[in-house]
Structure formats: structure tokens, C-alpha cells
C-alpha atoms as a PDB file:
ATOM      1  CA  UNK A   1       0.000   0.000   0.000  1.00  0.00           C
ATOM      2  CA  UNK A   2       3.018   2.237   0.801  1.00  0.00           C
ATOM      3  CA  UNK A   3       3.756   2.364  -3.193  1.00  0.00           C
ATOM      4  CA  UNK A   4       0.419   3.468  -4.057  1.00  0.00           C
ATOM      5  CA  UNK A   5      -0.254   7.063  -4.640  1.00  0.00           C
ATOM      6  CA  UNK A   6      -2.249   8.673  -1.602  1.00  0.00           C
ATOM      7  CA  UNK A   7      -4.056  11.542  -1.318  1.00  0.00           C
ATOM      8  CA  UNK A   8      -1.381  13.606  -0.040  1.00  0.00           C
ATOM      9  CA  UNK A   9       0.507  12.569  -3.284  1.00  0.00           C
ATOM     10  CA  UNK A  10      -1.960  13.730  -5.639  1.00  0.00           C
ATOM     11  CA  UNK A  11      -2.080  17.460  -3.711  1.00  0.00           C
ATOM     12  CA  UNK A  12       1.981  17.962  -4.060  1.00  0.00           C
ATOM     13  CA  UNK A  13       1.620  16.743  -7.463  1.00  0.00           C
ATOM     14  CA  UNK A  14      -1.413  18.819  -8.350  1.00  0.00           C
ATOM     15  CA  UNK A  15       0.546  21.831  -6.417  1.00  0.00           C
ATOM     16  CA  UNK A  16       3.797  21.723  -8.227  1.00  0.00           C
ATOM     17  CA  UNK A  17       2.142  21.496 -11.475  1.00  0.00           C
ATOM     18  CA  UNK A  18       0.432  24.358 -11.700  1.00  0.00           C
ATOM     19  CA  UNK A  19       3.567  25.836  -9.982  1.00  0.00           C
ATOM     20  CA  UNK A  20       5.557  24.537 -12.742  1.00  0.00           C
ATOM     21  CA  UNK A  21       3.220  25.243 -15.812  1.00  0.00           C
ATOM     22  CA  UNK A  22       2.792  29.372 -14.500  1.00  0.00           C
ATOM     23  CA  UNK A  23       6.206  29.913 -13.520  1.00  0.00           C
ATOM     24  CA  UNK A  24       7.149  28.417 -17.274  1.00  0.00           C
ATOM     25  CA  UNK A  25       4.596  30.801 -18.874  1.00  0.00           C
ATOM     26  CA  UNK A  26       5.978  33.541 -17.189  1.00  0.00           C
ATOM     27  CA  UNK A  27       8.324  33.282 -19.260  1.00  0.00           C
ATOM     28  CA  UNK A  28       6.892  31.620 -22.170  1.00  0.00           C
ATOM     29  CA  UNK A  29       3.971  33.953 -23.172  1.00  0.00           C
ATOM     30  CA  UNK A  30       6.492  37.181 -23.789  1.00  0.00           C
ATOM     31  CA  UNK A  31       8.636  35.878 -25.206  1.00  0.00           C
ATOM     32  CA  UNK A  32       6.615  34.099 -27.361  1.00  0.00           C
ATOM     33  CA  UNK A  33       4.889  36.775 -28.959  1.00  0.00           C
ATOM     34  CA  UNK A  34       9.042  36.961 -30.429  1.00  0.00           C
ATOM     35  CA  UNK A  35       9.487  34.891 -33.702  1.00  0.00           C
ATOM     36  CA  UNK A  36      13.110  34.838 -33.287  1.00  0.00           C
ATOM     37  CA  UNK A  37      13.097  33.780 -29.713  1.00  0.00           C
ATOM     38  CA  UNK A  38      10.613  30.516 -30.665  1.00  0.00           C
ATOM     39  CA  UNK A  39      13.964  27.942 -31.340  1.00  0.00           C
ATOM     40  CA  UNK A  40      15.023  28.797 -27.284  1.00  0.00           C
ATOM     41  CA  UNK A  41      11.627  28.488 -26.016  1.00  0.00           C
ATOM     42  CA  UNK A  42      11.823  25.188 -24.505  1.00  0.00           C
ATOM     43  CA  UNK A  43      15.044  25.873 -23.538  1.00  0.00           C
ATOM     44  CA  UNK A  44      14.686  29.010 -21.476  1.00  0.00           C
ATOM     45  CA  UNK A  45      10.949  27.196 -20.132  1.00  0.00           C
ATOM     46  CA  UNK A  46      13.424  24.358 -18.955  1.00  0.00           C
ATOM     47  CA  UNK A  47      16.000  26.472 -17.568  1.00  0.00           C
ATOM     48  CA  UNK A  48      13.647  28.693 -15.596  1.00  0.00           C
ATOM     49  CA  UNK A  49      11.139  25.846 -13.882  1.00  0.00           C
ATOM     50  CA  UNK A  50      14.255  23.697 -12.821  1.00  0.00           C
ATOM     51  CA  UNK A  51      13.692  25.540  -9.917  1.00  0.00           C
ATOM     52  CA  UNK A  52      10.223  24.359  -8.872  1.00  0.00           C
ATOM     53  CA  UNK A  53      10.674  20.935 -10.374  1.00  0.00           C
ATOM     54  CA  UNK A  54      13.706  20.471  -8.084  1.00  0.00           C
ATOM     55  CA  UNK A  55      11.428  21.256  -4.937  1.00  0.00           C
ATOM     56  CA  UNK A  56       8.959  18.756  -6.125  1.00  0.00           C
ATOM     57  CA  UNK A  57      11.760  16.156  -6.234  1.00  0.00           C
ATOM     58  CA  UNK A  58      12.070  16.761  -2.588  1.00  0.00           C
ATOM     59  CA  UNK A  59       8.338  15.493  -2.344  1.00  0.00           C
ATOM     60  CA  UNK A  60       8.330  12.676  -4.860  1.00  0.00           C
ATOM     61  CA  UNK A  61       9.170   9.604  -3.259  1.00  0.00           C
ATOM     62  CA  UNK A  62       6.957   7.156  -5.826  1.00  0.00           C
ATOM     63  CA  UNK A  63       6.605   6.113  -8.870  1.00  0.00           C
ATOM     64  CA  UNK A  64       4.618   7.560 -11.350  1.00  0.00           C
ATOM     65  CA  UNK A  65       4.597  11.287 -10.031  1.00  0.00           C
ATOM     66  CA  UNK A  66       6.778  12.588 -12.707  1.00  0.00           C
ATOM     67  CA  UNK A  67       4.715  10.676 -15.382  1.00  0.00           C
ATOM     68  CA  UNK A  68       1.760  12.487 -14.333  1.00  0.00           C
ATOM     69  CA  UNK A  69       3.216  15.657 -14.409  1.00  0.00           C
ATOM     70  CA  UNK A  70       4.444  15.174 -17.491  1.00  0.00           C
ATOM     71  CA  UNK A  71       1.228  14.239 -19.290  1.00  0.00           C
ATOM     72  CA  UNK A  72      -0.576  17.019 -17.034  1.00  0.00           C
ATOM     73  CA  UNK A  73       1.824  19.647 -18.645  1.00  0.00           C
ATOM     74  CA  UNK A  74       1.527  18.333 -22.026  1.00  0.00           C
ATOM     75  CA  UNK A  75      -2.410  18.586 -21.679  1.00  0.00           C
ATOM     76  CA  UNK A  76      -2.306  21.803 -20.240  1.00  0.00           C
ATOM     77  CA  UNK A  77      -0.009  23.203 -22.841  1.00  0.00           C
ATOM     78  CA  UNK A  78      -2.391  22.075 -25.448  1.00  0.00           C
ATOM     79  CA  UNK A  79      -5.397  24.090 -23.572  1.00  0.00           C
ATOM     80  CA  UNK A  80      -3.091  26.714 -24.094  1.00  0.00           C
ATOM     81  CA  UNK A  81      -3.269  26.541 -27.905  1.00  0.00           C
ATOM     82  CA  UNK A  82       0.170  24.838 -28.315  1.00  0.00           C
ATOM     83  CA  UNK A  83      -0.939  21.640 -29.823  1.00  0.00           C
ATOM     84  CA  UNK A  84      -1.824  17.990 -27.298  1.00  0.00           C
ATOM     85  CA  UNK A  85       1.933  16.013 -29.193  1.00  0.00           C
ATOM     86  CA  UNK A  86       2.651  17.576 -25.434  1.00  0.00           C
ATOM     87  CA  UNK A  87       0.478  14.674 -23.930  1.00  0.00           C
ATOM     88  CA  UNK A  88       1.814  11.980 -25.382  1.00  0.00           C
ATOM     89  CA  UNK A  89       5.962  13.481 -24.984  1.00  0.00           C
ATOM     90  CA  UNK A  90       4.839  14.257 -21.443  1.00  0.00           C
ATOM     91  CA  UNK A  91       4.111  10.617 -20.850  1.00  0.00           C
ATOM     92  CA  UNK A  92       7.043   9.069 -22.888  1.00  0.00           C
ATOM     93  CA  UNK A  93       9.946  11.585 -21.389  1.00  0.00           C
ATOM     94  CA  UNK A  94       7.776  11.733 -17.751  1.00  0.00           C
ATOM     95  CA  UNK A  95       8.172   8.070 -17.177  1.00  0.00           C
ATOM     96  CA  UNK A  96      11.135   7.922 -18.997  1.00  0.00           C
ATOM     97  CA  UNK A  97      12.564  10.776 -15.803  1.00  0.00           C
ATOM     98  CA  UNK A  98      10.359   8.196 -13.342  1.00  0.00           C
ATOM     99  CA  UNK A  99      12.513   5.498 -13.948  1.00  0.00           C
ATOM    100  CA  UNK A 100      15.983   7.499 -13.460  1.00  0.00           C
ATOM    101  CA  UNK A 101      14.690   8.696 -10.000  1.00  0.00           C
ATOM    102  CA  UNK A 102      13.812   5.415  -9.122  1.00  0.00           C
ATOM    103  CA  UNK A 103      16.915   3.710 -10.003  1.00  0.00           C
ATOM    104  CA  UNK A 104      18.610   6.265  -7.892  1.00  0.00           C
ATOM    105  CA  UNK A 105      15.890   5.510  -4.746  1.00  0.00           C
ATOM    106  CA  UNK A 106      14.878   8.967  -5.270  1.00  0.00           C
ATOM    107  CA  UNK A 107      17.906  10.057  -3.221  1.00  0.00           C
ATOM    108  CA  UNK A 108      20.391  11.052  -5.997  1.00  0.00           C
ATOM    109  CA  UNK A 109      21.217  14.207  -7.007  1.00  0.00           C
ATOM    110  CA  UNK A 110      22.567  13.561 -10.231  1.00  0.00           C
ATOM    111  CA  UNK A 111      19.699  10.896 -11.249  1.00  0.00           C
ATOM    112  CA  UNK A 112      17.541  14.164 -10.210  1.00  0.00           C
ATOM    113  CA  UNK A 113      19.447  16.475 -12.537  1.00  0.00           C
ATOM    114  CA  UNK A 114      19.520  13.515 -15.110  1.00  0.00           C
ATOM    115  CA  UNK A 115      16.068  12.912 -15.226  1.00  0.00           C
ATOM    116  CA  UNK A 116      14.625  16.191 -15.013  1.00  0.00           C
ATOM    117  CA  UNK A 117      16.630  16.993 -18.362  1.00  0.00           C
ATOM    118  CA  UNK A 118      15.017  13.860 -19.543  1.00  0.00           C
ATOM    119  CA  UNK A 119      11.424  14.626 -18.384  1.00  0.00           C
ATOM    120  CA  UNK A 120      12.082  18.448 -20.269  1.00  0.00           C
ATOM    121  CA  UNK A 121      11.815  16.968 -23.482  1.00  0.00           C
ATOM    122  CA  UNK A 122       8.391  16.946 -23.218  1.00  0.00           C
ATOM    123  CA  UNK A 123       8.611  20.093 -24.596  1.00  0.00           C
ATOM    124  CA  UNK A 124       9.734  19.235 -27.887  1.00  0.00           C
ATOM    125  CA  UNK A 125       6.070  17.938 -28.208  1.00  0.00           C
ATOM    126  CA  UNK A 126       5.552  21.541 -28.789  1.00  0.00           C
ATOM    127  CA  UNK A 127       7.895  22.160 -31.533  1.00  0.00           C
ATOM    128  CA  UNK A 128       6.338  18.841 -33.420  1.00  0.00           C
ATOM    129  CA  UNK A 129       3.617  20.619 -35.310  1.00  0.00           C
ATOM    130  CA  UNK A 130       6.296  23.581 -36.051  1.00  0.00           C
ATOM    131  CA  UNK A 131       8.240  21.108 -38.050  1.00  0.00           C
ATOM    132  CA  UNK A 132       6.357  17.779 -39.310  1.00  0.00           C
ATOM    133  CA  UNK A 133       3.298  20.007 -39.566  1.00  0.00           C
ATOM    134  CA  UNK A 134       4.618  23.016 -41.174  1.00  0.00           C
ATOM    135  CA  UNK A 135       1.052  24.025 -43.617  1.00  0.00           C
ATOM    136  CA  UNK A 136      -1.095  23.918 -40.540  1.00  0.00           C
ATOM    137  CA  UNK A 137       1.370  25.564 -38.241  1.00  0.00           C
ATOM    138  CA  UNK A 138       1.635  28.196 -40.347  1.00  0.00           C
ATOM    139  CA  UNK A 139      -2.170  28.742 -41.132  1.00  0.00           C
ATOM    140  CA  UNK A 140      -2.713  28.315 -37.381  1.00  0.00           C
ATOM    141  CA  UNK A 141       0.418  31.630 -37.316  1.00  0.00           C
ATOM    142  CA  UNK A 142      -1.369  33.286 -39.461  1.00  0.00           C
ATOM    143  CA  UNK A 143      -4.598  33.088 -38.576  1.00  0.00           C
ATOM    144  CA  UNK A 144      -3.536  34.091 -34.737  1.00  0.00           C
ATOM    145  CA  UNK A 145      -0.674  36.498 -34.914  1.00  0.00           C
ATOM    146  CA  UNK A 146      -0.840  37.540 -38.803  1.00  0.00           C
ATOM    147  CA  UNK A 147       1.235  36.338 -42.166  1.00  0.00           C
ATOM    148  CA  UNK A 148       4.023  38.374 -41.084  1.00  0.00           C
ATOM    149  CA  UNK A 149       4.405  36.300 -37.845  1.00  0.00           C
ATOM    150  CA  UNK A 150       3.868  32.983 -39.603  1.00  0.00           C
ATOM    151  CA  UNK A 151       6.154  33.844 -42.327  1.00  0.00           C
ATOM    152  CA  UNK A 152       8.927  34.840 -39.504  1.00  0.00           C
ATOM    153  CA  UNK A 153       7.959  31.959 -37.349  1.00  0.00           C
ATOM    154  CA  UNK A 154       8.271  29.551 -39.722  1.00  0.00           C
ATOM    155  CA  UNK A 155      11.517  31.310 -41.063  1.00  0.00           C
ATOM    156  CA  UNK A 156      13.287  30.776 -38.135  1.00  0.00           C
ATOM    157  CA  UNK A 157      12.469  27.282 -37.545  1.00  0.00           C
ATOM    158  CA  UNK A 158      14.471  25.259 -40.302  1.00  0.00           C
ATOM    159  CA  UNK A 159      14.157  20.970 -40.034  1.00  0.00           C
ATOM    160  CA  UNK A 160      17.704  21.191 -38.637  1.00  0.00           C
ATOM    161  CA  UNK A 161      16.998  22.920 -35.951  1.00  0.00           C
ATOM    162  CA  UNK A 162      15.074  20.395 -34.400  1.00  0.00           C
ATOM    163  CA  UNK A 163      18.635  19.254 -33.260  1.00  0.00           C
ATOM    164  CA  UNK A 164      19.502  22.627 -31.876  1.00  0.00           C
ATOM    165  CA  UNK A 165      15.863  22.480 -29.580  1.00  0.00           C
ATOM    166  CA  UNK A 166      16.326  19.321 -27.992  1.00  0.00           C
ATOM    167  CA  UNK A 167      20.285  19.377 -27.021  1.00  0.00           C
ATOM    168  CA  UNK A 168      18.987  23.546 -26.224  1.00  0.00           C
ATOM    169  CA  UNK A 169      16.318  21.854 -23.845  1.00  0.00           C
ATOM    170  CA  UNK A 170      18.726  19.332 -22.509  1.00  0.00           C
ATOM    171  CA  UNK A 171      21.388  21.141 -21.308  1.00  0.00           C
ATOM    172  CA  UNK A 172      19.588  24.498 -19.909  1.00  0.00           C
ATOM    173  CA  UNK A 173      17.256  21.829 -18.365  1.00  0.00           C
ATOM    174  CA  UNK A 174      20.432  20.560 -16.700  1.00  0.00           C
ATOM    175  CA  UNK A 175      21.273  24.230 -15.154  1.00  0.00           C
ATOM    176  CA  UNK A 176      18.025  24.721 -14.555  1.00  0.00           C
ATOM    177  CA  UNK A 177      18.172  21.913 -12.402  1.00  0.00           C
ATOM    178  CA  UNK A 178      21.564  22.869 -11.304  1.00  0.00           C
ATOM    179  CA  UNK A 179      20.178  26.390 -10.142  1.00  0.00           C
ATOM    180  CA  UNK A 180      17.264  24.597  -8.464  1.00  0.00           C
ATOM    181  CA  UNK A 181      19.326  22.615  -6.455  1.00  0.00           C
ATOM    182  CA  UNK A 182      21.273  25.337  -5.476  1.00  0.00           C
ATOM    183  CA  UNK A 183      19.056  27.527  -4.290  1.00  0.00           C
ATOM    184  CA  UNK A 184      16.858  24.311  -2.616  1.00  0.00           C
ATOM    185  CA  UNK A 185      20.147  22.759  -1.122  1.00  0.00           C
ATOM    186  CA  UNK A 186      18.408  22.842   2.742  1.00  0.00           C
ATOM    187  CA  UNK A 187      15.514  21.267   1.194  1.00  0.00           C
ATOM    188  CA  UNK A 188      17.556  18.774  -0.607  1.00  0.00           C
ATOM    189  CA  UNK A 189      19.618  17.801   2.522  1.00  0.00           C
ATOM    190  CA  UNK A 190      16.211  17.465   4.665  1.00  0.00           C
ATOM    191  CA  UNK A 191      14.958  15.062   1.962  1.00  0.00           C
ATOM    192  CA  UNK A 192      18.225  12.915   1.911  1.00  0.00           C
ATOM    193  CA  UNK A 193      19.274  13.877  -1.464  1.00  0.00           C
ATOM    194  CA  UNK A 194      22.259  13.855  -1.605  1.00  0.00           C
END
């Protein structure tokens, strides 16, 4: 029964979602509204709520928490307008980030900082549309922001750049987490993460 998500479980996961999905759209929604600034997106969103998914490490202690999170962020992102490839990335690269914390009994550091960068390429479900979709992403551009934006948008968002987004996500994931940890280090040390 001990394995088994409780109630209390649910609430910290519930919590640090919505922690994790406002503090990333703080940063997300202005810079955004930035054609040239689309490619670092998920980069910057990663480096930025390393700091809140840190905290919530210090509460996860079973399995499955990070899944959910990650297919709660991919569905909220696509409430947002950004496309639902987020719900099925967020449950791939979320249980994916499960299984590193667990094979580190949710008391290493650098399984933490391992699979958080992991679980951050949810975000690349995101970019999917931007590149395998590139018609409809573009009408969907143009028909929000104006042919100008589109044409910029999709301008700056070449099929090899896909490479640049995920290793972009990656690594600011892993100084996001890095910061997180930092700044969380009595929090870490009360949780036995060490």
C-alpha cells in the first residue's frame, strides 16, 4: 500500500504542477509573442522551472509522479493553444525521468538532474507541429498572430533545428536543475538527497 499514490501525493503533485506550468509561462507567453526567440523556447521554459521541479523532487518519493506531471503539462499546454503532441511526450519523457529517479531511490542528485533533463523533453512535443506540420502551423500563425508572424515563425524554424531544440532543452534543463538545487540545497539535505 506504501507504493500506491495517496491523497497527499496527488495534492503535491497537483501543487507543483500548476507551480511549474505558470512559472514556465511567465516566461513563455512574452517571449513568445518573439518569432526569433521561438527555437530557445523550450530551452529558457526548462531552464527557468528547474527551480520548482527540483522542490517537487524533494516530495516525490513514488513512482509515477513525474509521469503524471508530465502528461498534465503536455495537456495543459495544449489548452493553451500549443498543440496535445505535449500529452503523449509528457508521458514518454515523464516516465522515462520516473525510472531514473527510481533507479537512484529517489535520493540522488545527479539521477535528479539527469532525469529532469530527460522529463524536459516533453517540450519538444511543442515544436512537433512547427516542423512535421509546417502548412497547418503556419495557417494556425497566421490566422492568430498575422502572415508576417507565420512567415517569420516559420523562417526561423528550419528541419535542422530540431537538433539545436532538444540538445537547447537538454542542457539548460540541466542548469536549470543545477540552479534549483542550489538555491533548494536545505531542502535537498532534509529530503536525503544527496
Amino acid at each position: 500500500m506504501r507504493n500506491k499514490l495517496q491523497a497527499k501525493d496527488l495534492i503535491n503533485l497537483g501543487l507543483f504542477t500548476v507551480l511549474y506550468f505558470v512559472i514556465g509561462c511567465c516566461v513563455a507567453i512574452p517571449i513568445g509573442f518573439v518569432p526569433i526567440f521561438l527555437p530557445i523556447l523550450g530551452a529558457l521554459w526548462s531552464l527557468i522551472t528547474g527551480i520548482p521541479f527540483m522542490l517537487f523532487l524533494t516530495r516525490v518519493k513514488k513512482f509515477g509522479m513525474v509521469t503524471i506531471m508530465g502528461i498534465l503539462s503536455g495537456l495543459l499546454m495544449g489548452l493553451t493553444g500549443m498543440g496535445f503532441w505535449g500529452v503523449p511526450m509528457g508521458a514518454v519523457f515523464g516516465l522515462l525521468g520516473d525510472l531514473l529517479l527510481k533507479s537512484g531511490g529517489y535520493k540522488s542528485a545527479k539521477r535528479s538532474l539527469i532525469g529532469y533533463a530527460v522529463f524536459s523533453l516533453w517540450m519538444v512535443g511543442t515544436y512537433i507541429p512547427m516542423y512535421f506540420m509546417v502548412e497547418d502551423s503556419w495557417a494556425s500563425f497566421a490566422a492568430s498572430f498575422g502572415e508576417e508572424y507565420a512567415d517569420k515563425v516559420m523562417a526561423v524554424m528550419p528541419m535542422w533545428s530540431i537538433i539545436l531544440v532538444i540538445v537547447g532543452i537538454f542542457v539548460f534543463a540541466i542548469l536549470g536543475g543545477l540552479l534549483g538545487k542550489a538555491l533548494l540545497k536545505k531542502h535537498f539535505s532534509k529530503a536525503g538527497i544527496v
